[in-house]
Protein backbone atom coordinates (compact mmCIF):
# COMPACT_ATOMS: atom_id res chain seq x y z
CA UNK A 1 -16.28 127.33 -154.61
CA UNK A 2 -18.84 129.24 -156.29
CA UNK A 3 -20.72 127.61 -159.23
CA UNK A 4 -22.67 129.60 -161.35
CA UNK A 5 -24.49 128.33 -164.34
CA UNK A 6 -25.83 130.86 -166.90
CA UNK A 7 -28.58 129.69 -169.42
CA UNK A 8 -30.02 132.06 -171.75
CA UNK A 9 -33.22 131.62 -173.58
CA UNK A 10 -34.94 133.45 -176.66
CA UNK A 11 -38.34 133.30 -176.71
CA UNK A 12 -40.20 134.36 -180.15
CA UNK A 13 -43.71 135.08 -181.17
CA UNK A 14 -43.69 137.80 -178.23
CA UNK A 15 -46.39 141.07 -177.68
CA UNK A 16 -46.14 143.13 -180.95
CA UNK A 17 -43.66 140.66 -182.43
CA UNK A 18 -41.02 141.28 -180.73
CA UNK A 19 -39.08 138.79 -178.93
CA UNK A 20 -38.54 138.49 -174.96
CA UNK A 21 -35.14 137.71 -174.25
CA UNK A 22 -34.35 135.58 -170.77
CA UNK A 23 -31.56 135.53 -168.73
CA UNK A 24 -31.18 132.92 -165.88
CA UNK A 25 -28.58 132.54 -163.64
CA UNK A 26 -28.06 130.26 -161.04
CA UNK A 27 -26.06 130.15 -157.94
CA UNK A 28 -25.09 127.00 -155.88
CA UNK A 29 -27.58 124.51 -157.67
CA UNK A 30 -27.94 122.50 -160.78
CA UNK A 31 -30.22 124.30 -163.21
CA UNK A 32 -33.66 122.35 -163.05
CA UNK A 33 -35.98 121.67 -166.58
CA UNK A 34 -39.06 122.00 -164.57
CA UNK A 35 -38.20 125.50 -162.79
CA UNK A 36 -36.82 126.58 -166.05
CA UNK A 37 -40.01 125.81 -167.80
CA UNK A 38 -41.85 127.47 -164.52
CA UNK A 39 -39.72 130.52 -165.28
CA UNK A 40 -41.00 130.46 -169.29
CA UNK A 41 -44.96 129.47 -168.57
CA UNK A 42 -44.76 132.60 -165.70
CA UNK A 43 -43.19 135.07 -168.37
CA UNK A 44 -45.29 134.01 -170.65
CA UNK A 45 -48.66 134.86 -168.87
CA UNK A 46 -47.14 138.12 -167.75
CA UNK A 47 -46.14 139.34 -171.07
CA UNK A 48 -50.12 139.55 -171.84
CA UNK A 49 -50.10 142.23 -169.47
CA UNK A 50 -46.88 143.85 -170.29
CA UNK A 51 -44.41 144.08 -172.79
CA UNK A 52 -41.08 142.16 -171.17
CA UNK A 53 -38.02 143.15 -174.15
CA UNK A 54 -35.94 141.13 -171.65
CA UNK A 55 -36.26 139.23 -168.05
CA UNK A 56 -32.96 138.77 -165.44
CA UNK A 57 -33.88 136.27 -163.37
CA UNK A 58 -31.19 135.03 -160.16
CA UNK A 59 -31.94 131.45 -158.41
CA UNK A 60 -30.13 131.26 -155.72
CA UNK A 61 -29.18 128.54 -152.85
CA UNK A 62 -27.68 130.31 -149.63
CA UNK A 63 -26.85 127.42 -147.72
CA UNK A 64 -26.44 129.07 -144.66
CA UNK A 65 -29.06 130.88 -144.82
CA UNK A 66 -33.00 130.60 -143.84
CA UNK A 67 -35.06 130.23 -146.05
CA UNK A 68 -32.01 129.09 -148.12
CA UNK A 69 -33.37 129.87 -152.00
CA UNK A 70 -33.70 133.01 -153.13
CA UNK A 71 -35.18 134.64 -156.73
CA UNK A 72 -34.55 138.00 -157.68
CA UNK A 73 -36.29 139.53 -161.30
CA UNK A 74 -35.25 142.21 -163.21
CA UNK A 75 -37.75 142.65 -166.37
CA UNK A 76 -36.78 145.21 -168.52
CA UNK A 77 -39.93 146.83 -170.24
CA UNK A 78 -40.53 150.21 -172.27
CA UNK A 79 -42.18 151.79 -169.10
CA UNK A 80 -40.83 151.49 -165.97
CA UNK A 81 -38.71 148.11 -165.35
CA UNK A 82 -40.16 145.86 -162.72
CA UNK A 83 -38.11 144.49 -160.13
CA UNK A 84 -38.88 141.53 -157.77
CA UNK A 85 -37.26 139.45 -155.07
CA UNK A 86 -38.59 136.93 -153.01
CA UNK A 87 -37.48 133.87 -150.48
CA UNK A 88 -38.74 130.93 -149.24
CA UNK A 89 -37.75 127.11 -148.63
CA UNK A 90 -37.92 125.81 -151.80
CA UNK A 91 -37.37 127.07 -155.43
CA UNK A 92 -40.42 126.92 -156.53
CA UNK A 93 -42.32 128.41 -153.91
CA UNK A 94 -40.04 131.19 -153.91
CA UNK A 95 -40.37 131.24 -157.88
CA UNK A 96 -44.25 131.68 -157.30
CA UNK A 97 -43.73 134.10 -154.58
CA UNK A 98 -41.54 136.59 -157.00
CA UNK A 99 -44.69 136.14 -159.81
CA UNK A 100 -47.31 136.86 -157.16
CA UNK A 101 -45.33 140.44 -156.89
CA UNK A 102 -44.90 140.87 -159.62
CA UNK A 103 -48.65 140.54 -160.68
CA UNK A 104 -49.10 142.78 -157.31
CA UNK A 105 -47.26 145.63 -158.79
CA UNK A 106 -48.83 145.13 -162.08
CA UNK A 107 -52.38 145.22 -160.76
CA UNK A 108 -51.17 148.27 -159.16
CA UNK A 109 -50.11 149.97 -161.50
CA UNK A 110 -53.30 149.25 -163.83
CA UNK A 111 -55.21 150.76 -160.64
CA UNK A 112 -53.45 153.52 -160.60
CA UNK A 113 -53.87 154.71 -164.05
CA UNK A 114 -57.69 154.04 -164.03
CA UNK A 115 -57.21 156.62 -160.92
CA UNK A 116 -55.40 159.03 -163.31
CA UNK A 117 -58.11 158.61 -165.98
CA UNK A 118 -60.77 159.31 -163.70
CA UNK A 119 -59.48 162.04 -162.23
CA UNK A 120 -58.55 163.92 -165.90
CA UNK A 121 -62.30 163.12 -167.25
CA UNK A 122 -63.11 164.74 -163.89
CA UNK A 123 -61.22 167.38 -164.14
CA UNK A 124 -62.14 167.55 -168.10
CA UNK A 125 -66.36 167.93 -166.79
CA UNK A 126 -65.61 170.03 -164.57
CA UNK A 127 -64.04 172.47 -166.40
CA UNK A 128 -67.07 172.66 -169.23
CA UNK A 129 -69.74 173.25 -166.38
């Protein structure tokens, strides 16, 4: 028997005033107050980087499977949505694990427009000489 339990969060006061709606779900285990909060601190710290209008996130015990917990995120932002997905052991590690990718990609991303920016003033100098 499969036992989900869905718990769904709003949390005001977000970027620009607009609230970040969260959407946990989880599969084969009790829902925890601790990884729960975990979940909210995480969002929370990420949503100074990027606008989140709404975060899926999955916890998941496989019991026959190794490592047996796994986290999948969905955020849902203006841009781009971010996706992450991550297994380990325990819960937690495999919470942090997701965030760590997730700040990955953002860092990324961040690089990748300073690229872009560069390369336009470049381009922009280059053009006038």
């Amino acid at each position: 028997i499969r036992v989900i339990f869905r718990i769904m969060q709003n949390i005001f006061g977000a970027q620009n005033g607009r609230a970040m709606k969260i959407l946990l779900k989880h599969i084969h285990h009790a829902p925890s107050s601790s990884l729960i909060e975990l979940v909210r601190t995480e969002l929370e710290a990420i949503k100074g980087l990027l606008q989140i209008d709404e975060a899926r996130v999955l916890l998941e015990h496989r019991q026959q499977e190794s490592p047996p917990f796994r986290v999948k995120f969905h955020l849902v932002t203006p841009g781009p949505d971010i996706k992450a997905e991550a297994g380990d052991h325990t819960l937690r590690a495999a919470l942090l694990k997701a965030f760590n990718h997730i700040r990955g990609r953002l860092v990324h991303r961040e690089q990748k427009r300073h690229r872009a920016r560069l390369e336009a003033s470049g381009n922009v100098r280059s053009r006038n000489h």
